[in-house]
C-alpha atoms as a PDB file:
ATOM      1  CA  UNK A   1     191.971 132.769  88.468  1.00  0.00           C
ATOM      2  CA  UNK A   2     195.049 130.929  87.444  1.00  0.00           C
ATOM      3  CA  UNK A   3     198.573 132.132  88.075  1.00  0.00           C
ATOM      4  CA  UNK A   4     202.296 130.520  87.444  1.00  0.00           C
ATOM      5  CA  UNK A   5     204.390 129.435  90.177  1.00  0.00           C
ATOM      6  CA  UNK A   6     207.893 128.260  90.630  1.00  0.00           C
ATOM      7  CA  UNK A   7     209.407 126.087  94.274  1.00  0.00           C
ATOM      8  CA  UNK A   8     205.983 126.184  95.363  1.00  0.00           C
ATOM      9  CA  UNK A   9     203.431 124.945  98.577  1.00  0.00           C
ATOM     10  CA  UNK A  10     205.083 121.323  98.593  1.00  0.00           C
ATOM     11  CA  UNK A  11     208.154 123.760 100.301  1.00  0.00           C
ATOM     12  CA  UNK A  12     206.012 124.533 103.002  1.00  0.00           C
ATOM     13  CA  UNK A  13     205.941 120.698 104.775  1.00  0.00           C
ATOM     14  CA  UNK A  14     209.520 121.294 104.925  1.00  0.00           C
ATOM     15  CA  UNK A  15     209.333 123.955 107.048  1.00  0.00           C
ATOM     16  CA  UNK A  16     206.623 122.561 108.894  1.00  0.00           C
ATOM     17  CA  UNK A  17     208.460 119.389 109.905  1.00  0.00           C
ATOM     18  CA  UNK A  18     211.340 121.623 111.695  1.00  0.00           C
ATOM     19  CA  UNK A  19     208.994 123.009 113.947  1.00  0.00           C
ATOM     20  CA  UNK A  20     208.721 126.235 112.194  1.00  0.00           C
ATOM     21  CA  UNK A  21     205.251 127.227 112.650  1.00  0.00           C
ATOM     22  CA  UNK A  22     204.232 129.935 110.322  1.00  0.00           C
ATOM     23  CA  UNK A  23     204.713 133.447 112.341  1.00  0.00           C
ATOM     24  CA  UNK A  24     206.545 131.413 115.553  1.00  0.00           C
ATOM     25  CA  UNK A  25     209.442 133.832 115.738  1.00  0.00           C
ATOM     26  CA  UNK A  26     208.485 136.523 118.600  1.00  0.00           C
ATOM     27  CA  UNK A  27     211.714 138.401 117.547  1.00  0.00           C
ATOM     28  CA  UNK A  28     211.142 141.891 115.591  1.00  0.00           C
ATOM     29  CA  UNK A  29     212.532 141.186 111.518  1.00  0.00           C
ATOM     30  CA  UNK A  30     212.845 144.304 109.326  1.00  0.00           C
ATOM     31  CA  UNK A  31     211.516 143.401 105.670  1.00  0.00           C
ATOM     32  CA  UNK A  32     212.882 145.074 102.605  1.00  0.00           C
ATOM     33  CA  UNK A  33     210.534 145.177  99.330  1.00  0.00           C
ATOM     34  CA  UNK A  34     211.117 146.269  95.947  1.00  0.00           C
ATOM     35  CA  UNK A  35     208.240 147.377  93.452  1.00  0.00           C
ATOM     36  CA  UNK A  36     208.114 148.560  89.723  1.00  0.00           C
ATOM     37  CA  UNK A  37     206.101 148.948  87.541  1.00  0.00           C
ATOM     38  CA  UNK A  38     208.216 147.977  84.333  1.00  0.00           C
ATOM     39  CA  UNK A  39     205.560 149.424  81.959  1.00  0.00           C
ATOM     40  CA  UNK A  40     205.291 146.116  80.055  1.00  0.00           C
ATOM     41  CA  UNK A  41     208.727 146.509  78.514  1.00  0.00           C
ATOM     42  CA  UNK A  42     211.056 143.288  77.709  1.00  0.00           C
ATOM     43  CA  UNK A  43     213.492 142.166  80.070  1.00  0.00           C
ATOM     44  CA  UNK A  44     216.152 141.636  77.183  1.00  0.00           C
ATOM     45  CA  UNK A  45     218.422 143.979  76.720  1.00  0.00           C
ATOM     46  CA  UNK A  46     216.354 146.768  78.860  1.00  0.00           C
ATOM     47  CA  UNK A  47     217.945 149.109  81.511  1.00  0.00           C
ATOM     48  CA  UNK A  48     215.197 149.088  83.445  1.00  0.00           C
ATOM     49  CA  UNK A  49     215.424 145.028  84.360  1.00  0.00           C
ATOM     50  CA  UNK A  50     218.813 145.333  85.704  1.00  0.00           C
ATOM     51  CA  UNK A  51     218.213 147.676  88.202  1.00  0.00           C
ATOM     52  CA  UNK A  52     215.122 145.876  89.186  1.00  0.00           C
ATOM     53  CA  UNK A  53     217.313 142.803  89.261  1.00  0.00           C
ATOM     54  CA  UNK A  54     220.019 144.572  91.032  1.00  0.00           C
ATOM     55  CA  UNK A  55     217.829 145.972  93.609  1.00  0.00           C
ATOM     56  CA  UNK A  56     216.391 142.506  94.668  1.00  0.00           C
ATOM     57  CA  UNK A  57     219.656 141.155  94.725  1.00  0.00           C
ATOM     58  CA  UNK A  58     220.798 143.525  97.411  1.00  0.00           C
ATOM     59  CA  UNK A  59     219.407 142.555 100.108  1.00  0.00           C
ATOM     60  CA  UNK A  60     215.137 142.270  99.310  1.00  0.00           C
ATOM     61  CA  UNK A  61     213.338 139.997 100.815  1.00  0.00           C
ATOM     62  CA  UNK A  62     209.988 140.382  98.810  1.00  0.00           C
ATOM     63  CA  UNK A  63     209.750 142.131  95.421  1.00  0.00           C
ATOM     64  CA  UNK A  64     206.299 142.987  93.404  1.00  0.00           C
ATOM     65  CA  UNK A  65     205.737 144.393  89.684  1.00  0.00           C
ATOM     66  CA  UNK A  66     203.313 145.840  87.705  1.00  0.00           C
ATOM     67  CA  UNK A  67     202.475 145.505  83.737  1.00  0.00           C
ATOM     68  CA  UNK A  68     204.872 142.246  83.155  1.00  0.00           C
ATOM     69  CA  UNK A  69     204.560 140.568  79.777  1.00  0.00           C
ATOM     70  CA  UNK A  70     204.322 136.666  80.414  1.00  0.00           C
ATOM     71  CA  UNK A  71     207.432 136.175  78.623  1.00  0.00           C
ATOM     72  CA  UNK A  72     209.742 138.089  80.061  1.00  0.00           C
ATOM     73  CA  UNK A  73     208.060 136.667  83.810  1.00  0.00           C
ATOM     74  CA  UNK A  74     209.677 133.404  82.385  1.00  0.00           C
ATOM     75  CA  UNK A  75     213.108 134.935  81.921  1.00  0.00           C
ATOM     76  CA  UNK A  76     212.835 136.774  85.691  1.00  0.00           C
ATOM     77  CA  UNK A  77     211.611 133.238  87.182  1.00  0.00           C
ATOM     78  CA  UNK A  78     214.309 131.621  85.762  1.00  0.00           C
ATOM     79  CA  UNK A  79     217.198 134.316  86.387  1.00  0.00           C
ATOM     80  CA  UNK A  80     215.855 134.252  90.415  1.00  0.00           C
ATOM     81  CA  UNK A  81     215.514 130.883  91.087  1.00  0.00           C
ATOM     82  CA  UNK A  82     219.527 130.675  90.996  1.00  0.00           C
ATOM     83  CA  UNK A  83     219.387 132.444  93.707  1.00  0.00           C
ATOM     84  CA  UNK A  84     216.659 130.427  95.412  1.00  0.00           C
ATOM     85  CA  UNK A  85     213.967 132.963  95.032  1.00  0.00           C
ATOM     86  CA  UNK A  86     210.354 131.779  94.416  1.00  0.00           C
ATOM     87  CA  UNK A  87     208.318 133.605  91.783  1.00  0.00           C
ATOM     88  CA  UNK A  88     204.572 133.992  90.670  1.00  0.00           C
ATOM     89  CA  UNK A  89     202.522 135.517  87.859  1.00  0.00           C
ATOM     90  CA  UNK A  90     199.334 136.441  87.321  1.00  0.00           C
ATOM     91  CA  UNK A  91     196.921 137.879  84.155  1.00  0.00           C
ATOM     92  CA  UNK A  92     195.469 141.044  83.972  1.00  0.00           C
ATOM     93  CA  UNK A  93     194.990 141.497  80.146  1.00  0.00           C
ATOM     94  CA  UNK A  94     195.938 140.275  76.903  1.00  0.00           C
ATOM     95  CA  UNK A  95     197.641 142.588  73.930  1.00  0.00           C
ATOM     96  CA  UNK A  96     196.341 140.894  71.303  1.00  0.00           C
ATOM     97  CA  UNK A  97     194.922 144.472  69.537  1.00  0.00           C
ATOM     98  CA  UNK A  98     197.059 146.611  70.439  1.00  0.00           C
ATOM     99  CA  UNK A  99     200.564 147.294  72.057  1.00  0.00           C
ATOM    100  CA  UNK A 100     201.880 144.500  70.168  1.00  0.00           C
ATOM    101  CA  UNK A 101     205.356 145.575  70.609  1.00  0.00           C
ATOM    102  CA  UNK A 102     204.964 145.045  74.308  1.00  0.00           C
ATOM    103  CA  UNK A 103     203.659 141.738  74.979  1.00  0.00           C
ATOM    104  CA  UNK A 104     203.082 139.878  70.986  1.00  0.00           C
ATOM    105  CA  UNK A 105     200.156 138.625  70.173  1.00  0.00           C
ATOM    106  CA  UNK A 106     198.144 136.444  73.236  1.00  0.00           C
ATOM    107  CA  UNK A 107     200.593 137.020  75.182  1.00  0.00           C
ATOM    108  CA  UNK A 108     199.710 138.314  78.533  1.00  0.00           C
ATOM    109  CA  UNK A 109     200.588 141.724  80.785  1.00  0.00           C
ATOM    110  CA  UNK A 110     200.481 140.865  84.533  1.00  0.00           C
ATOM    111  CA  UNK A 111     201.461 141.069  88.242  1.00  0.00           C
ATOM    112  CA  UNK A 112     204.316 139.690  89.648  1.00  0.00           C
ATOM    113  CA  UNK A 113     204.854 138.537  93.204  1.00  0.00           C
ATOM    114  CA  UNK A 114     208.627 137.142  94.184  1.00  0.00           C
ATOM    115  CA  UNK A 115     210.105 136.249  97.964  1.00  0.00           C
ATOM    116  CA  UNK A 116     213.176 134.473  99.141  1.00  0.00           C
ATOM    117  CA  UNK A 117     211.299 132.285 100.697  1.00  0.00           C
ATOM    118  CA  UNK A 118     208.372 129.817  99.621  1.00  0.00           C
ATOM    119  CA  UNK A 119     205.150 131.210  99.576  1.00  0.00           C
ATOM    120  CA  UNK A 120     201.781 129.987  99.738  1.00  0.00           C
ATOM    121  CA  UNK A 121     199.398 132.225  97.255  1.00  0.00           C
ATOM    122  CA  UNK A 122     196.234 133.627  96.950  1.00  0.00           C
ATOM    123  CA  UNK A 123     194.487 136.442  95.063  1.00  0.00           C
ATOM    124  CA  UNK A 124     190.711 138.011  95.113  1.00  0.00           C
ATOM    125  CA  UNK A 125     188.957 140.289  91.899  1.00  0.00           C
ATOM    126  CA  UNK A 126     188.623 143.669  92.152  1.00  0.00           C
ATOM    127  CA  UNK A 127     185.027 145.223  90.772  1.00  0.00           C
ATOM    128  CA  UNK A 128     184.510 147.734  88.193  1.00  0.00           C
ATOM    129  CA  UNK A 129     181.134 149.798  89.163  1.00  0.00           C
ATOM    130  CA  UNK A 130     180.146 146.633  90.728  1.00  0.00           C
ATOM    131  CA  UNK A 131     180.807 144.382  87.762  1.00  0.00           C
ATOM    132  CA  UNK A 132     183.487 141.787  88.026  1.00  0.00           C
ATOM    133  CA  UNK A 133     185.272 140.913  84.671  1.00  0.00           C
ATOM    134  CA  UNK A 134     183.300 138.376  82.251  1.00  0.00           C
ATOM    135  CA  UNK A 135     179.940 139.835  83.144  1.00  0.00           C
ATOM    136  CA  UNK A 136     177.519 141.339  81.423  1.00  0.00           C
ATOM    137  CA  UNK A 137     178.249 145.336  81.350  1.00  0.00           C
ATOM    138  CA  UNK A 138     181.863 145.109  82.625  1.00  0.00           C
ATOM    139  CA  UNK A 139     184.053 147.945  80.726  1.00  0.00           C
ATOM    140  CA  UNK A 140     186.960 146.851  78.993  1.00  0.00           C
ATOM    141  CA  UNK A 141     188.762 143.754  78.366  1.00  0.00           C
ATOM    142  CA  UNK A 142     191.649 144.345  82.151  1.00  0.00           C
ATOM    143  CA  UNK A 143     190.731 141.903  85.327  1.00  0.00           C
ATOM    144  CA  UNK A 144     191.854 143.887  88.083  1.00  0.00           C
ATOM    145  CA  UNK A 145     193.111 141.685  90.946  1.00  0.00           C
ATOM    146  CA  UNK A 146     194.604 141.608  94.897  1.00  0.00           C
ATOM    147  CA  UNK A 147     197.266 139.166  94.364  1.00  0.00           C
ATOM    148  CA  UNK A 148     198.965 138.169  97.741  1.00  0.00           C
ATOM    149  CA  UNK A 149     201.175 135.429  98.915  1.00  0.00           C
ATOM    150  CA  UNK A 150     201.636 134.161 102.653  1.00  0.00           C
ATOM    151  CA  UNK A 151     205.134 133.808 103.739  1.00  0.00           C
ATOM    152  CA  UNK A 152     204.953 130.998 106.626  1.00  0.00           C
ATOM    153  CA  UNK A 153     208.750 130.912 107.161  1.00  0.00           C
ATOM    154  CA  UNK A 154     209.505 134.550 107.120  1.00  0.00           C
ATOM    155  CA  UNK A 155     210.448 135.349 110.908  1.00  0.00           C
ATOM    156  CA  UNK A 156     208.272 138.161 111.419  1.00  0.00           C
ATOM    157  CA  UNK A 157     206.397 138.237 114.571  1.00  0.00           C
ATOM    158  CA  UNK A 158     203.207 137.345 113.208  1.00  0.00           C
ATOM    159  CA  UNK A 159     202.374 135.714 109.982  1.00  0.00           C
ATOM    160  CA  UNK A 160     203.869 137.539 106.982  1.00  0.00           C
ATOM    161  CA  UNK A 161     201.401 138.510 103.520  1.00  0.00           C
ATOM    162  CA  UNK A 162     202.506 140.469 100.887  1.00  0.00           C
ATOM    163  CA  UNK A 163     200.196 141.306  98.309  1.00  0.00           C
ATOM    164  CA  UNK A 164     200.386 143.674  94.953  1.00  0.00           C
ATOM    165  CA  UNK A 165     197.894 145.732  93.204  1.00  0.00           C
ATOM    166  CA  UNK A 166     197.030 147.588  90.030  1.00  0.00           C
ATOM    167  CA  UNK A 167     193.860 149.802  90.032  1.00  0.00           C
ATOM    168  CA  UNK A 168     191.687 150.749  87.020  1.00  0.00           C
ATOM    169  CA  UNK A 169     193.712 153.117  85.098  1.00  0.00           C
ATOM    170  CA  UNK A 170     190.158 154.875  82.746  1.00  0.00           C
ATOM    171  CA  UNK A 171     188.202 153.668  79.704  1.00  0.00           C
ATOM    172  CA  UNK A 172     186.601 155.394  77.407  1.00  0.00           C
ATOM    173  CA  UNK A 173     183.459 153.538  78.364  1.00  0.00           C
ATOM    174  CA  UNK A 174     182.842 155.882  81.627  1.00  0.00           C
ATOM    175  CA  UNK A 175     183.216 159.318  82.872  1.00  0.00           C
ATOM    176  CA  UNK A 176     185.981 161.348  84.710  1.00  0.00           C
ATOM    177  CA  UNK A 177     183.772 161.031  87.763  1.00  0.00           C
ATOM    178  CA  UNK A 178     183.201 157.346  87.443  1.00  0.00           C
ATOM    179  CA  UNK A 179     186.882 156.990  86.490  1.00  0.00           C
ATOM    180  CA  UNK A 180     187.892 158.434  90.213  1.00  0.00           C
ATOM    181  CA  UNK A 181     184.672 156.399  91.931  1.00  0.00           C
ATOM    182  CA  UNK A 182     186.023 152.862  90.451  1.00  0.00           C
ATOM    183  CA  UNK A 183     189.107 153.152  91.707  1.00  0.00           C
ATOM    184  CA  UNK A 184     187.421 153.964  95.107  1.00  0.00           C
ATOM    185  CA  UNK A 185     185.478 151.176  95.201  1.00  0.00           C
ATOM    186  CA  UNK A 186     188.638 148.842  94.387  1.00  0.00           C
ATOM    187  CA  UNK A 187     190.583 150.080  97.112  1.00  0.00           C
ATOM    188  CA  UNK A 188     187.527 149.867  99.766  1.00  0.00           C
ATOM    189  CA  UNK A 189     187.635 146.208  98.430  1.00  0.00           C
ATOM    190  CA  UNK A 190     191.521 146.054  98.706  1.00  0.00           C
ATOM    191  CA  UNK A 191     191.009 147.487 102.596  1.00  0.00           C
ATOM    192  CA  UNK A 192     188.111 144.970 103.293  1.00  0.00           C
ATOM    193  CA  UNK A 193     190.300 141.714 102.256  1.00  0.00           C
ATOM    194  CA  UNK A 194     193.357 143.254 104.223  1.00  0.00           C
ATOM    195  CA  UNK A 195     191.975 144.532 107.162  1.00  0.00           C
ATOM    196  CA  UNK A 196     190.671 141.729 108.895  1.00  0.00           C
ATOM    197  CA  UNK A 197     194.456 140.256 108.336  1.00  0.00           C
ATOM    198  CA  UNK A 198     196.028 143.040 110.417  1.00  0.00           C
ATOM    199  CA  UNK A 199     193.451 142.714 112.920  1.00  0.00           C
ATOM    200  CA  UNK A 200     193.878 139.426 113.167  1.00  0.00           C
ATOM    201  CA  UNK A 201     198.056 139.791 113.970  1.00  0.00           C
ATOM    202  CA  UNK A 202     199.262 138.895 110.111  1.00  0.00           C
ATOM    203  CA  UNK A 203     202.241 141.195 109.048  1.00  0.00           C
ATOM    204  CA  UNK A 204     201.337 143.215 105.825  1.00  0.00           C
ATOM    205  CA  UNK A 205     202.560 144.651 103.106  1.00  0.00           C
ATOM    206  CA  UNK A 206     200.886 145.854 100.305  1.00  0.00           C
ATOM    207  CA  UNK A 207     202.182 147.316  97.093  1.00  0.00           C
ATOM    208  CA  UNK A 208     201.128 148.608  93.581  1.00  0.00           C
ATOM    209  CA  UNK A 209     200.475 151.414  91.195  1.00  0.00           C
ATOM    210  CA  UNK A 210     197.108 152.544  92.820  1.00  0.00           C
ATOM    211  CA  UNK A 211     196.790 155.444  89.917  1.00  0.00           C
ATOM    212  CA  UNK A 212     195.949 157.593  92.186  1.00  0.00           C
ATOM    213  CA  UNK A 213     197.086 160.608  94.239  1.00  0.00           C
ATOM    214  CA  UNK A 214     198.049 160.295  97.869  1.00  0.00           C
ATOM    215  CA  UNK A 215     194.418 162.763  98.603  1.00  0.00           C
ATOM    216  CA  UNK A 216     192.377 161.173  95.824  1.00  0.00           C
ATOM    217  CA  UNK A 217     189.093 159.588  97.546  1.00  0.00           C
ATOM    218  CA  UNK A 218     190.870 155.701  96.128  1.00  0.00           C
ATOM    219  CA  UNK A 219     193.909 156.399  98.499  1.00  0.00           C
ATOM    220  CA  UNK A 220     191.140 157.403 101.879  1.00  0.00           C
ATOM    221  CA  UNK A 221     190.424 154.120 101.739  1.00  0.00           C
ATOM    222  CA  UNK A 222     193.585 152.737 102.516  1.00  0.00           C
ATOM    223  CA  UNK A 223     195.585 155.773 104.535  1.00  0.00           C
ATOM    224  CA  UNK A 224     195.916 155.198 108.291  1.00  0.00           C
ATOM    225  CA  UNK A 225     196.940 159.013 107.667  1.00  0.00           C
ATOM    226  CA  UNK A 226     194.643 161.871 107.212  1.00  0.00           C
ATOM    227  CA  UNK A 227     195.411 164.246 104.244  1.00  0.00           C
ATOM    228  CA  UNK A 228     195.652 166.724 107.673  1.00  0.00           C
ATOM    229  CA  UNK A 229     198.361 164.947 109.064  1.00  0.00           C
ATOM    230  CA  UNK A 230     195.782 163.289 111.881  1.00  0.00           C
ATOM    231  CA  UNK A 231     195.355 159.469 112.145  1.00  0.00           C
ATOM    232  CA  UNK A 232     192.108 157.895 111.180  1.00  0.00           C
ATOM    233  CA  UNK A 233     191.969 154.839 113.738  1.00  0.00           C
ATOM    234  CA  UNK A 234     189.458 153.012 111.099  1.00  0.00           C
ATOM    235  CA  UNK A 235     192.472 152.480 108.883  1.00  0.00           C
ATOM    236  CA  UNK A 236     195.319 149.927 109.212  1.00  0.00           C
ATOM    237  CA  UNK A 237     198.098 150.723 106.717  1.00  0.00           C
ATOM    238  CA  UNK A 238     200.550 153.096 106.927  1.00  0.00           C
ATOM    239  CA  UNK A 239     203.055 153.766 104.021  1.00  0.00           C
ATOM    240  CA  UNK A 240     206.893 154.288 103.961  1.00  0.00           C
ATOM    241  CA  UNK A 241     207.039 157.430 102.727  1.00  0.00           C
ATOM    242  CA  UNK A 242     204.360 158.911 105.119  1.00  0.00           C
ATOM    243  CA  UNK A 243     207.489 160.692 107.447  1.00  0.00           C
ATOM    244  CA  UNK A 244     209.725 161.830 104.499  1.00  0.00           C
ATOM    245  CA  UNK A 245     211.282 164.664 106.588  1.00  0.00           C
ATOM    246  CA  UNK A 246     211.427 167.431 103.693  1.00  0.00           C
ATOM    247  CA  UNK A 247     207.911 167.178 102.870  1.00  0.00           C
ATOM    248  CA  UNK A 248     206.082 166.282 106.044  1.00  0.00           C
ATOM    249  CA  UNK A 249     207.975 167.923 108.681  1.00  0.00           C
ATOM    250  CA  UNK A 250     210.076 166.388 111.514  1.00  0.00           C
ATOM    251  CA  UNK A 251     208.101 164.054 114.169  1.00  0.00           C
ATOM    252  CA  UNK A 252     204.977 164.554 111.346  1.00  0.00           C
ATOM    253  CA  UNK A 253     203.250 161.993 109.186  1.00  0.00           C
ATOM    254  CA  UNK A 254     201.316 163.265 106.213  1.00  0.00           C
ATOM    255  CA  UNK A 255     200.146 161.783 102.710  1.00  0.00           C
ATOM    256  CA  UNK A 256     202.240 163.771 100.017  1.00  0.00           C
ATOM    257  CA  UNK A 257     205.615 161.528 100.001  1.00  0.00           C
ATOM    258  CA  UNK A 258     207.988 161.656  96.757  1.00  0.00           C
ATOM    259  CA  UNK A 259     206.250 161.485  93.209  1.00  0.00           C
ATOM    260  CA  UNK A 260     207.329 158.199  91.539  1.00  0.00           C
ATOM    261  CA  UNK A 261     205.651 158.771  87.763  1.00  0.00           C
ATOM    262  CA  UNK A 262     206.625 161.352  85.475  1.00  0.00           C
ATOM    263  CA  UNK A 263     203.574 161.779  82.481  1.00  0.00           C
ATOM    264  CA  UNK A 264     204.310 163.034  78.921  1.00  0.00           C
ATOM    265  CA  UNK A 265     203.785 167.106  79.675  1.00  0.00           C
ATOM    266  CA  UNK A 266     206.188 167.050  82.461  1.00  0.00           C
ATOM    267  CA  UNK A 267     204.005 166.991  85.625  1.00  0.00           C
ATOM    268  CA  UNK A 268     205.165 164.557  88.384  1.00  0.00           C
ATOM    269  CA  UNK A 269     202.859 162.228  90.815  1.00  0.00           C
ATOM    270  CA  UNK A 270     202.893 160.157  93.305  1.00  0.00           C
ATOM    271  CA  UNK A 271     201.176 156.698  91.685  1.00  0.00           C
ATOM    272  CA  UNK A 272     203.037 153.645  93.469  1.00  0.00           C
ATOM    273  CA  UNK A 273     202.980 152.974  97.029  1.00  0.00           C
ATOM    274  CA  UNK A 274     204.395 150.629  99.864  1.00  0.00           C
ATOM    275  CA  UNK A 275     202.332 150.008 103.171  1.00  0.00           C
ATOM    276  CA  UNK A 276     202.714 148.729 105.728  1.00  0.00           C
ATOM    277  CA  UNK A 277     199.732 147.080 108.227  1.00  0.00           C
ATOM    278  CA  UNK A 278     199.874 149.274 111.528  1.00  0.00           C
ATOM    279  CA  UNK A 279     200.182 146.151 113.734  1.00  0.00           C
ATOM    280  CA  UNK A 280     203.571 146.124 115.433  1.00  0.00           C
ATOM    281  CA  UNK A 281     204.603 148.804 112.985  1.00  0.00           C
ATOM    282  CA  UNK A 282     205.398 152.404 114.367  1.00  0.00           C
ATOM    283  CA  UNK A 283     204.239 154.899 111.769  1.00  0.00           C
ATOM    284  CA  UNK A 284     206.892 157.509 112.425  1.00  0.00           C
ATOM    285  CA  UNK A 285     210.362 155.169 113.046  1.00  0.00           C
ATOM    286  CA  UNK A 286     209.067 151.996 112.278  1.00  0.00           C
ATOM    287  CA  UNK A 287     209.407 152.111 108.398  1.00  0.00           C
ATOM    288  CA  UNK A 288     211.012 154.059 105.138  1.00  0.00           C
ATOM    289  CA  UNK A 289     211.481 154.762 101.790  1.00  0.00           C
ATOM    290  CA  UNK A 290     215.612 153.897 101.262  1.00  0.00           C
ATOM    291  CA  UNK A 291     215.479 154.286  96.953  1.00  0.00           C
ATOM    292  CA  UNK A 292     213.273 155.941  94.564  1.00  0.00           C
ATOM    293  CA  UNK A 293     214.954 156.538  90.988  1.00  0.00           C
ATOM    294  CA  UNK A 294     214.264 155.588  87.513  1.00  0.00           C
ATOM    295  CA  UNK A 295     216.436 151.893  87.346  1.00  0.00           C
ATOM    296  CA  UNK A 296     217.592 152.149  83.815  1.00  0.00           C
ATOM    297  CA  UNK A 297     219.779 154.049  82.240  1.00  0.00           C
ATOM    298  CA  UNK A 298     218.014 155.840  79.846  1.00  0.00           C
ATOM    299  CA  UNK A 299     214.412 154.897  81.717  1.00  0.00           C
ATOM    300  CA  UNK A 300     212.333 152.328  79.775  1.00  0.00           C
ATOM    301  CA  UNK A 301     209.474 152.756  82.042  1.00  0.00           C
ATOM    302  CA  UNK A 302     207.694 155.835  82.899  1.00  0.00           C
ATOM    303  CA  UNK A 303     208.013 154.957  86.668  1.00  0.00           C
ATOM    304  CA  UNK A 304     210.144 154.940  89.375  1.00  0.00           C
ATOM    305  CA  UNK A 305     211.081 151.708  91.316  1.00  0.00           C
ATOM    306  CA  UNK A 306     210.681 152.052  94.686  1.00  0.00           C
ATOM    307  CA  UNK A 307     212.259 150.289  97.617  1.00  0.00           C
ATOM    308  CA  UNK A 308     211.705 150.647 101.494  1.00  0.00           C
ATOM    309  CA  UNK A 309     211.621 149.279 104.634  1.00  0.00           C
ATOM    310  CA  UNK A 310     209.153 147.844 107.075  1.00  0.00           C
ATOM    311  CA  UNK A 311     210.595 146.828 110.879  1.00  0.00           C
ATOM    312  CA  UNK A 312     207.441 144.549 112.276  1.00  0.00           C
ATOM    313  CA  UNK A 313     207.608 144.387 115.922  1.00  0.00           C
END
């Protein structure tokens, strides 16, 4: 799997030689992430990239995207690194048949992970009915990847990973039913990479357009919540909007949160989601949703950025 990089691991030996070990602080550090999904349009000249730019700028500490063309990642890595950011990219399809308006020909629609800090990354495939891309039988011409990034200086308690998602979004190749089950069996693999992490201490975030609804069977296998409200102690993540006060009640957690996609016959949904590992997180107080509104001005994208809170004890 290759992926761009800007400032990258040589960073780290810096830090290292300070005395910084990665997750030394034992003080609690509130982290503030940004995600959009920017629907593959171009950065130039599109409302949508200021706001994402403007919402980084005040006061993120990590920020994740969806459905970036390759060029326009080259115009955000350069843009950020004036402000010391570091930046990575990573493949999920080519638009060389269609959508040419998005991406040009070859060029490539991907995820995006950025931090103010150097980052060390990572990233695992994601099957497709148990198929992983470039084999025989596997539907369509998307890879479908976790891509993460330790954050060894980022003062969090325990060692900080952020990671960003995009799930199978259909193909005419396979049912309605299968359509729903692949998804499932990406996030089970999502929750079987991540888990072990939480267990093990690591502060987590994770981030993405899931395409999925907060009770489909994809977003059981992530929820720490129950779509009753009750907490499934098999599950580590929580998410920032699972205590939005109007929907779920006071002193309540549920699943239905704010919907942050709007679809061509009007209906709303919730589709993109931040969570948060349980581990030194409280799922009521310790976390939030802060902004959740279309950046540009009119919208380029059919989603809503969304930005939140996570305080890691």
């Amino acid at each position: 799997m290759k992926f761009s990089v800007t400032r990258t691991l040589a960073t780290m030996a810096s830090v290292l030689s300070m005395g910084l070990m990665p997750g030394a602080s034992e003080a609690a550090y509130t982290v503030t992430v940004v995600n959009h999904n920017i629907t593959g349009e171009r950065t130039d000249n599109y409302p949508d990239w200021f706001g994402v730019r403007d919402q980084v700028l005040n006061g993120a500490d990590v920020a994740t995207m969806q459905e970036v063309c390759s060029a326009d990642f080259a115009e955000f890595q350069a843009f950020f690194a004036q402000y010391g950011w570091h930046t990575a990219f990573i493949p999920m399809s080519k638009y060389s048949e269609a959508d040419l308006d998005k991406c040009g020909v070859d060029g490539d629609l991907g995820q995006v992970l950025a931090a103010n800090r150097p980052m060390n990354l990572h990233s695992y495939r994601l099957p497709v009915m148990g198929k992983y891309h470039g084999e025989l039988g596997y539907p369509g011409g998307r890879e479908f990847t976790l891509f993460c990034a330790d954050v060894p200086s980022m003062p969090t308690p325990g060692l900080f990973t952020f990671c960003t998602t995009h799930l199978w979004s259909g193909h005419s190749s396979v049912s309605d039913a299968q359509d729903f089950e692949i998804r499932a069996e990406q996030a089970t693999r999502i929750n079987s990479i991540l888990k072990p992490l939480v267990q093990a201490g690591h502060r987590v975030v994770l981030t993405g357009d899931f395409n999925s609804k907060p009770d489909s069977l994809a977003m059981d296998r992530i929820y720490r919540v129950n779509p009753d409200g009750s907490i499934n102690t098999n599950k580590v993540f929580w998410e920032v909007d699972n205590s939005y006060d109007p929907i779920c009640g006071a002193n309540k957690l549920c699943r239905d949160g704010q919907p942050t996609i709007q679809f061509t016959n009007g209906n709303w949904a919730k589709y993109d989601y931040i969570f948060a590992g349980n581990v030194g997180v409280n799922g009521h107080t310790g976390l939030a949703l802060t902004n959740i509104y279309y950046p540009g001005n009119p919208p380029t994208s059919t989603h809503k950025l969304i930005k939140g809170w996570v305080n890691f004890q």
